[in-house]
Protein backbone atom coordinates (compact mmCIF):
# COMPACT_ATOMS: atom_id res chain seq x y z
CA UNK A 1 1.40 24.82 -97.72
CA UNK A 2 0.10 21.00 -98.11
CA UNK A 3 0.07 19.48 -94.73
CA UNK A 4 2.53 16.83 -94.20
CA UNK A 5 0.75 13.96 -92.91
CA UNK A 6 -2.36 14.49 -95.46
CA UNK A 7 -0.83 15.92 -98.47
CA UNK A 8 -4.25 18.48 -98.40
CA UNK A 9 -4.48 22.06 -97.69
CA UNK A 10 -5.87 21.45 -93.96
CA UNK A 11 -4.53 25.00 -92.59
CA UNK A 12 -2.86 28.13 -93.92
CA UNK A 13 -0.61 30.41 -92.40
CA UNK A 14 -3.50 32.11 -91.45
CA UNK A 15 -4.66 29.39 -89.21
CA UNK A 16 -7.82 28.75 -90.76
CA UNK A 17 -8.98 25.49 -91.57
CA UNK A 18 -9.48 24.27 -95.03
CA UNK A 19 -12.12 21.77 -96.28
CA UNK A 20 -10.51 18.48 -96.84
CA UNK A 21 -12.45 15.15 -98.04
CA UNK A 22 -13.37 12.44 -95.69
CA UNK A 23 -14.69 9.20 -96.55
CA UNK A 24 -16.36 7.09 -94.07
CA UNK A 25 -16.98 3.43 -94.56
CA UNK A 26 -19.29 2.84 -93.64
CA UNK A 27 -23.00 3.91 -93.02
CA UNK A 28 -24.05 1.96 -89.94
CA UNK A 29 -24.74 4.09 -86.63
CA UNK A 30 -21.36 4.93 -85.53
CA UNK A 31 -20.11 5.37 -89.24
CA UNK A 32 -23.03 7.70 -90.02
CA UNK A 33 -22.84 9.31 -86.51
CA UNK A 34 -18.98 10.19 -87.22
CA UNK A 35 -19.78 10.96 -90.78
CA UNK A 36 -21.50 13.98 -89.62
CA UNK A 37 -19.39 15.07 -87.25
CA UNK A 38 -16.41 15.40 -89.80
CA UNK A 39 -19.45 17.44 -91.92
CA UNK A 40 -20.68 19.60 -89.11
CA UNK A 41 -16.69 20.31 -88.57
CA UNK A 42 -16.68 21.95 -91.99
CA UNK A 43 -15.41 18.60 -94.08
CA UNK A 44 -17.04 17.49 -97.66
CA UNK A 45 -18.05 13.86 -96.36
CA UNK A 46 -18.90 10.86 -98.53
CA UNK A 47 -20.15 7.72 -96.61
CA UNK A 48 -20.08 4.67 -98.03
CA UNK A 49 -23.28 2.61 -97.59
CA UNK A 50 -23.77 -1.41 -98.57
CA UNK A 51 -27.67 -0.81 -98.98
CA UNK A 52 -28.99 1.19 -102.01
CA UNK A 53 -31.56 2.25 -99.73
CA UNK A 54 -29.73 3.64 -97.07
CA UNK A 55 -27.32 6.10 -99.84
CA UNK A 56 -30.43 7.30 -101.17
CA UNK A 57 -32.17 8.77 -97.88
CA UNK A 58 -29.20 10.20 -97.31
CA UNK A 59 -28.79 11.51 -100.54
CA UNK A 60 -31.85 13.01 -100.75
CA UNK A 61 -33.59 13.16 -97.75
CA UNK A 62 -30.61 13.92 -95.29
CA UNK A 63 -31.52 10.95 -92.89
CA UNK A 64 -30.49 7.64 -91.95
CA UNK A 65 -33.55 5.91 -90.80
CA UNK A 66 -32.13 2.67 -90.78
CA UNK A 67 -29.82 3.27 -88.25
CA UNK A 68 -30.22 7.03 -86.86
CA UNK A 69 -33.98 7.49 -87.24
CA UNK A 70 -34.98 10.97 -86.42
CA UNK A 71 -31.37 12.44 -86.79
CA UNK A 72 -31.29 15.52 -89.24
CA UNK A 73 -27.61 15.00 -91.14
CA UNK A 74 -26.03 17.90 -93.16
CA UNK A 75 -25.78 18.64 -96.45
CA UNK A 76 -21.72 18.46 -96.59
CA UNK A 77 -22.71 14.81 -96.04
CA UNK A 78 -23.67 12.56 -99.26
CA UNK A 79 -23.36 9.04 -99.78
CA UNK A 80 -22.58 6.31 -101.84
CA UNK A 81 -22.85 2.46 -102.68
CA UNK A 82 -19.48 2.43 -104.19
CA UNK A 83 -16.18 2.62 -102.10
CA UNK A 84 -14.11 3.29 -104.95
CA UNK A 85 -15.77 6.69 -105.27
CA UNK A 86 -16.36 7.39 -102.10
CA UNK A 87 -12.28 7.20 -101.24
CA UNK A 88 -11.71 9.19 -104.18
CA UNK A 89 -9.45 12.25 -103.25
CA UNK A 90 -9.82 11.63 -99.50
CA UNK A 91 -7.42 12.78 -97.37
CA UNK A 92 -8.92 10.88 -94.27
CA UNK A 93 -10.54 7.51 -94.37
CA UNK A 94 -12.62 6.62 -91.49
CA UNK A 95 -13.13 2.92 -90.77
CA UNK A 96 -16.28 1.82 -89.25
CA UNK A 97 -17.26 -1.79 -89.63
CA UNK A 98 -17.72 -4.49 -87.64
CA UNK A 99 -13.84 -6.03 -87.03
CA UNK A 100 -14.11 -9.40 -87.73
CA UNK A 101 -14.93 -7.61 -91.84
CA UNK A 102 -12.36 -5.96 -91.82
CA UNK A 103 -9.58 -7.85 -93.14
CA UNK A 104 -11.48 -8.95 -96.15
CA UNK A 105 -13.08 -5.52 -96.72
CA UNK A 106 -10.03 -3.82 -96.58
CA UNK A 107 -8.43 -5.64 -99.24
CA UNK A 108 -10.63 -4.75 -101.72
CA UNK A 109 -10.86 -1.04 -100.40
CA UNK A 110 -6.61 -0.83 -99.88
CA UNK A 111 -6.10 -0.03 -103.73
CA UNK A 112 -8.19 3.03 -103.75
CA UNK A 113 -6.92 5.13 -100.73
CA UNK A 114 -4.82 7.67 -101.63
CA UNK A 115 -1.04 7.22 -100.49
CA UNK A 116 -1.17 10.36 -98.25
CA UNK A 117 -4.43 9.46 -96.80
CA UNK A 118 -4.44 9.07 -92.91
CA UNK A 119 -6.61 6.06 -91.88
CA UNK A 120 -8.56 6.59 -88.98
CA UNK A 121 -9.89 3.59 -87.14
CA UNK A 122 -13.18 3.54 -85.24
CA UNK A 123 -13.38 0.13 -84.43
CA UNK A 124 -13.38 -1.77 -80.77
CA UNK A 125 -12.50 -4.97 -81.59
CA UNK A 126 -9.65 -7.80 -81.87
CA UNK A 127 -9.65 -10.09 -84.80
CA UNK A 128 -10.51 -13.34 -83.86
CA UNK A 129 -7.72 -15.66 -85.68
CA UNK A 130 -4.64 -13.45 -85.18
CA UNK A 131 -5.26 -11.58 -82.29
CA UNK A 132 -4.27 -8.04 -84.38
CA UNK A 133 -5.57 -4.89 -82.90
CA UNK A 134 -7.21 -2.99 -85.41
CA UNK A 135 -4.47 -0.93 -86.30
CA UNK A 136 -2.35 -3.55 -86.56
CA UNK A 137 -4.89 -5.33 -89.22
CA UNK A 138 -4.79 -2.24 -91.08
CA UNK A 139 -1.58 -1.98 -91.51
CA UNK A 140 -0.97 -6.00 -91.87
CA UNK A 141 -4.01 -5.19 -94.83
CA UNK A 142 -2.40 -2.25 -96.56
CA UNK A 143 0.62 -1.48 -95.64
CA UNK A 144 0.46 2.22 -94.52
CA UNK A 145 2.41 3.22 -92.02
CA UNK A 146 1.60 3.11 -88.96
CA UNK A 147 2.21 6.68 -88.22
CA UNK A 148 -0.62 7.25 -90.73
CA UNK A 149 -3.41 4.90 -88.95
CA UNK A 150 -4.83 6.79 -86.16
CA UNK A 151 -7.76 5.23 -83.68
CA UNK A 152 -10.31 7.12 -81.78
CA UNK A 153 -11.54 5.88 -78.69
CA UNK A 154 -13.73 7.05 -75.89
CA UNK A 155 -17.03 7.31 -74.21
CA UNK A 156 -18.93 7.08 -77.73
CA UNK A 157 -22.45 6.45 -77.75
CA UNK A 158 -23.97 6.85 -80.95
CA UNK A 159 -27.08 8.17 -80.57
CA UNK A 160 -25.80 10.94 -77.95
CA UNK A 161 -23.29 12.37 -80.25
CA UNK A 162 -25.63 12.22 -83.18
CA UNK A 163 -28.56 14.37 -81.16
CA UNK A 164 -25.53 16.87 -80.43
CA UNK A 165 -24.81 16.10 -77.00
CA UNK A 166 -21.56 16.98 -75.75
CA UNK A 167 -18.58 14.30 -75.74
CA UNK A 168 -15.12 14.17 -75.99
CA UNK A 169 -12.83 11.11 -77.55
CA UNK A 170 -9.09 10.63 -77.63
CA UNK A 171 -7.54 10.16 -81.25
CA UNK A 172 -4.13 8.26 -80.36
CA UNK A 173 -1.56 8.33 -83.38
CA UNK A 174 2.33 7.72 -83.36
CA UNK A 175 2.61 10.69 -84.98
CA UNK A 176 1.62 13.63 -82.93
CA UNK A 177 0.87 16.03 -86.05
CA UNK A 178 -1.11 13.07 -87.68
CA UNK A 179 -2.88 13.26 -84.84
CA UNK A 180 -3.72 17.35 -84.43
CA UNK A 181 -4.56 17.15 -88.30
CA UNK A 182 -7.72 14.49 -87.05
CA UNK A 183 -8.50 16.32 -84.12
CA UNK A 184 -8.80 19.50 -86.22
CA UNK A 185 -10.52 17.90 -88.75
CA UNK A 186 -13.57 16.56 -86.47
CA UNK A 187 -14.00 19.19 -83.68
CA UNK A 188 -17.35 20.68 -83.29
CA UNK A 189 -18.94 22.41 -80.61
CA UNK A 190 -20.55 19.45 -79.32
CA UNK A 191 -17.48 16.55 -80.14
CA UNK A 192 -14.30 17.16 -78.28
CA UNK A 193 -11.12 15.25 -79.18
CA UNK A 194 -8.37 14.97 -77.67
CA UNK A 195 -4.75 13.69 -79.25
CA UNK A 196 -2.87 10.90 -77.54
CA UNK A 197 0.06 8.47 -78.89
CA UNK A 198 -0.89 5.38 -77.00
CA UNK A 199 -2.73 3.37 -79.91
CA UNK A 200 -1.96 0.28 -77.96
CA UNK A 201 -3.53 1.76 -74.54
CA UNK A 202 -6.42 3.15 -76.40
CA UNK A 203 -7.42 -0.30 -78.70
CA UNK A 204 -7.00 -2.55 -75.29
CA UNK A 205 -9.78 -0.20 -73.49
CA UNK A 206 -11.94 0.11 -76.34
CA UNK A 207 -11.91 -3.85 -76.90
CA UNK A 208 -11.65 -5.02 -73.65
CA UNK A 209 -15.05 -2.45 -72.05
CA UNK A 210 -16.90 -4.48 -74.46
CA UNK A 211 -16.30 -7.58 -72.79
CA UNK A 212 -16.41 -6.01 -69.07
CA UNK A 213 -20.49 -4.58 -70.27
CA UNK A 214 -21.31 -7.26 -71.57
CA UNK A 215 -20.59 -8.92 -67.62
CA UNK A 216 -22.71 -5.83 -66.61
CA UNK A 217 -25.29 -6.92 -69.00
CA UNK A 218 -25.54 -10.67 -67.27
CA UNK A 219 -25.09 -9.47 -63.83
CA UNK A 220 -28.47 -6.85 -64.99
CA UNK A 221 -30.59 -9.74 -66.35
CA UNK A 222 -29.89 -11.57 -63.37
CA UNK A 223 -31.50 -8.84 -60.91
CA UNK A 224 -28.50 -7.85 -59.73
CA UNK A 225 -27.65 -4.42 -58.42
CA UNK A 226 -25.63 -1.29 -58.67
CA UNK A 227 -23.13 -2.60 -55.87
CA UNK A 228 -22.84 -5.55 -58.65
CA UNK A 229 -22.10 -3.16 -61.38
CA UNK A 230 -19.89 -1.17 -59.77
CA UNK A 231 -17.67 -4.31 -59.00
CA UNK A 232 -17.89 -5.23 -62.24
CA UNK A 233 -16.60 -2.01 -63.46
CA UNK A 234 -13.89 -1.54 -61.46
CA UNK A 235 -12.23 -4.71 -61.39
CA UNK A 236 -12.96 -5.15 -64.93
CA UNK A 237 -11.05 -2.05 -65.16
CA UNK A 238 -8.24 -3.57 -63.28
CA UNK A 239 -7.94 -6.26 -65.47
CA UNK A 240 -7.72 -4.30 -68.50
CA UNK A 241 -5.08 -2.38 -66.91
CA UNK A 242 -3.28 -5.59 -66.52
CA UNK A 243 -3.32 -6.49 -70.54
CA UNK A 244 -2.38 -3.14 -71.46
CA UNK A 245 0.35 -3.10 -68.73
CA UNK A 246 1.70 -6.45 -69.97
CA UNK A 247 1.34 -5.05 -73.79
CA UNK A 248 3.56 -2.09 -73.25
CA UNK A 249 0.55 0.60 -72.83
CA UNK A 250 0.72 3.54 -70.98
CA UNK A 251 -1.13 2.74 -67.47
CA UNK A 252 -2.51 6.45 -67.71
CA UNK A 253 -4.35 5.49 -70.69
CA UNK A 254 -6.89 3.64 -68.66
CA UNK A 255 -7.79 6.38 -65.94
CA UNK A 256 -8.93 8.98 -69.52
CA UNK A 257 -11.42 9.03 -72.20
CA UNK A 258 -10.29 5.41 -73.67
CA UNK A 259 -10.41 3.57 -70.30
CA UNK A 260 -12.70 4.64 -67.58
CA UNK A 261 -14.78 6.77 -69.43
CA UNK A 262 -15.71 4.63 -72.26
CA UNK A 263 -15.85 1.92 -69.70
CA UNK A 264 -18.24 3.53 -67.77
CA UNK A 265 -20.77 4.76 -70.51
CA UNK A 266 -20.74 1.41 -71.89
CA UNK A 267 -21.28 -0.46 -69.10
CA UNK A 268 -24.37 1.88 -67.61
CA UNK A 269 -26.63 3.05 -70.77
CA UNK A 270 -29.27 1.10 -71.93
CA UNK A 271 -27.96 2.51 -74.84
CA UNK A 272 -24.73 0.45 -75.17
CA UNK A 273 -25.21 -2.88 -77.42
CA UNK A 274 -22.56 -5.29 -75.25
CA UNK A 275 -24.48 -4.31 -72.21
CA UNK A 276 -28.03 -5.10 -73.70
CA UNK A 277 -26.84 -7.92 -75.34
CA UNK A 278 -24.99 -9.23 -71.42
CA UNK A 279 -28.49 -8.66 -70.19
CA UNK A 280 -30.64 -10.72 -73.11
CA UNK A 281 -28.21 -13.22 -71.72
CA UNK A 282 -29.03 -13.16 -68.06
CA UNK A 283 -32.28 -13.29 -68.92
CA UNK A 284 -32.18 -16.53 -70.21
CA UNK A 285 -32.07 -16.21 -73.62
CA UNK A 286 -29.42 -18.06 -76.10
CA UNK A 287 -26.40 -16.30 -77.76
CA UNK A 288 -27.94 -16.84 -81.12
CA UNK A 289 -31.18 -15.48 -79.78
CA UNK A 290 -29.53 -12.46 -78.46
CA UNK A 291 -27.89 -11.28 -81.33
CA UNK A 292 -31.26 -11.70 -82.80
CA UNK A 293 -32.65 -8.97 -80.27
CA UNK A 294 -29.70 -6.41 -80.08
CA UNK A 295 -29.97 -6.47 -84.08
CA UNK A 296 -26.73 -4.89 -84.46
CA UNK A 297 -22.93 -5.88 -83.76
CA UNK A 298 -21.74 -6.38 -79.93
CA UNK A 299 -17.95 -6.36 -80.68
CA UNK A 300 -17.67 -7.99 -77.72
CA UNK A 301 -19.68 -11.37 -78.50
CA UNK A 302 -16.68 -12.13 -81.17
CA UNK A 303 -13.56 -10.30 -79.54
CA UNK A 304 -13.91 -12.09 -75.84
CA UNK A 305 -12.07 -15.22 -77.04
CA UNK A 306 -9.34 -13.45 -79.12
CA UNK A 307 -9.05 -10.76 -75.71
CA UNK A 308 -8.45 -13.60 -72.87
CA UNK A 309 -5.69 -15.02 -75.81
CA UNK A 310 -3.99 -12.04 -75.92
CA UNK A 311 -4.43 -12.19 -71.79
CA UNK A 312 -2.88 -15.87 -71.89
CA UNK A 313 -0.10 -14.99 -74.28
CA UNK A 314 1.22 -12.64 -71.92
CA UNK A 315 0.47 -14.14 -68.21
CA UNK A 316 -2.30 -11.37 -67.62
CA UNK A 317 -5.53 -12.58 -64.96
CA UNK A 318 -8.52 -11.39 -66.77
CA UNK A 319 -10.83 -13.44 -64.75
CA UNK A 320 -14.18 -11.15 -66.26
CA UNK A 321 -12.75 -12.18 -69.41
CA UNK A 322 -12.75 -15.05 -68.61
CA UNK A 323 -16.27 -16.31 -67.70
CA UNK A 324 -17.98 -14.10 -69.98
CA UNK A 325 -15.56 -16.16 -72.50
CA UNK A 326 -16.81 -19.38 -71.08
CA UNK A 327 -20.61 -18.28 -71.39
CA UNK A 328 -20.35 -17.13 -74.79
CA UNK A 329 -18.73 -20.18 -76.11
CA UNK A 330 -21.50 -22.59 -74.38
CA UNK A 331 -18.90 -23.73 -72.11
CA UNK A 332 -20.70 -22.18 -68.59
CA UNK A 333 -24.37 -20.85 -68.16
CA UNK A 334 -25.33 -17.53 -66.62
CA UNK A 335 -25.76 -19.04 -63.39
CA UNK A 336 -22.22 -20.62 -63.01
CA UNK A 337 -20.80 -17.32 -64.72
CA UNK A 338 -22.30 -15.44 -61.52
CA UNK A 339 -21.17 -18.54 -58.93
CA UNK A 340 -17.61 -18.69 -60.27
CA UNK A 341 -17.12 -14.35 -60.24
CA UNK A 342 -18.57 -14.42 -56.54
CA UNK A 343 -16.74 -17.40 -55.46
CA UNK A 344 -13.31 -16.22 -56.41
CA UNK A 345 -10.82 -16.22 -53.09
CA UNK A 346 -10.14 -12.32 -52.04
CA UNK A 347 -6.76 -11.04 -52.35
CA UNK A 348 -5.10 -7.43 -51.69
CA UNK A 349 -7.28 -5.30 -54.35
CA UNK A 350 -3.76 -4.05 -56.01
CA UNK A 351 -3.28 -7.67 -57.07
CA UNK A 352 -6.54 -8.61 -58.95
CA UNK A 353 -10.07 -9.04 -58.97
């Protein structure tokens, strides 16, 4: 029978699993990363790529050198410089572009997704002007329900998953079959999701560990140490607990997959962007000449602003937030960033950082 949430043939009474059609927009690292882990999970996958180039060695030479050089993707996986086509018939749409694009992107993308088509957010980000989680700007954008927009979160570096390393990642949907219909749709042998209803729980972590690396990043460039780090970490993890308490989250959320976990591979691989882009930073360079260097989006240079908002709006101490805020805006310099975190009076650790 069709599936309920997707309207596609995603299981039998068998309990085998169908081939359904997943488009991914769009072909930057994480897109293309998740792209072929919906292929290598049995799924005909079109990505949608802005760059001719980038379609084409794809296309026809299974690779992505622009953004996953040396990765071998499948066949199941083809691409395309039209969105129109490559949403055609697809019963998941995978959303994978830097957030502050979103809005306007999705506007011109909203008329072509199928009305049973479960939208499945990748992004880490808060939109700068409203404040609106991701989900929330999809559904703003569209008008889907939301028990049709899933997110997936987690400890998700790029490159890792792409080589085949193992991971796991929590998919968090309202609606708990929306969700198993995701998690079924994307589960390899290598890429292990789990299915979680906390959307708000997961979207705070994902957001917020951008901003708490990128502090890891400055605190690196400085010549600071692991001790350093791990203070970082964990109090940044505090605070984040605090938003997400104060915006009706499930506290759990931030001990799993979305909260410490990401957290913690963000804010320790050389491999994360926020955290390379934190230590450009502490070592001396500008923000424009950072982003320069890191060459690709740190969500967490244009969502620290819209974050410590949110934290304002609803009496939550983020002071991590906080300064990195203040450095990123021109408003402190690395040095008072480290002064002001160091300086701060102690207090029971249950209360804050």
């Amino acid at each position: 029978m069709p599936d309920r949430v997707t309207g596609v043939r995603t299981q039998d009474v068998d309990g085998v699993c169908r081939v359904a059609r997943v488009a991914v927009l769009s072909a930057g690292s994480w897109g293309t990363t998740m792209a072929k882990v919906f292929a290598d999970a049995g799924n005909d996958v079109v990505a949608h790529a802005r760059r001719a180039e980038v379609a084409e060695a794809i296309n026809v030479r299974h690779r992505n050198p622009s953004y996953l050089p040396g990765v071998l993707l499948p066949p199941r996986l083809r691409a395309t410089t039209s969105a129109a086509e490559a949403l055609e018939g697809a019963a998941y749409v995978v959303l994978s572009i830097p957030a502050q694009t979103l809005r306007e992107n999705l506007a011109a993308w909203a008329p072509h997704i199928a009305p049973d088509a479960v939208v499945v957010s990748l992004m880490k980000g808060i939109e700068t002007h409203s404040g609106l989680r991701m989900s929330e700007l999809v559904h703003e954008v569209t008008g889907i329900s939301r028990e049709r927009i899933a997110v997936l979160s987690g400890p998700n570096l790029s490159r890792e998953i792409a080589d085949g390393q193992p991971a796991a990642s929590v998919i968090a949907c309202p609606d708990e079959t929306a969700a198993a219909a995701v998690q079924r749709a994307c589960h390899t042998p290598y890429f292990r999701p789990y299915t979680a209803t906390d959307v708000t729980g997961c979207e705070l972590g994902g957001a917020t560990k951008n901003v708490i690396a990128l502090a890891v990043g400055l605190a690196a460039g400085l010549g600071l140490g692991d001790n350093s780090r791990a203070l970082l970490i964990t109090r940044g993890l505090a605070e984040t607990a605090r938003l997400g308490a104060a915006m009706g989250a499930d506290p759990l959320t931030f001990s799993g997959l979305a909260g410490a976990g990401d957290l913690m591979a963000t804010c320790s691989s050389p491999l994360s962007r926020n955290r390379t882009f934190g230590e450009h930073l502490g070592q001396g360079m500008s923000v424009e000449e950072a982003t320069k260097a890191t060459n690709q989006t740190a969500e967490g240079v244009k969502s620290c602003r819209a974050i410590l908002d949110l934290a304002r709006a609803h009496g939550a101490e983020m002071p991590i937030t906080e300064v990195v805020a203040a450095v990123i805006d021109g408003e402190a310099t690395v040095e008072d960033a480290a002064a002001v975190l160091l300086s701060r009076t102690p207090k029971p650790e249950h209360y804050g950082a």
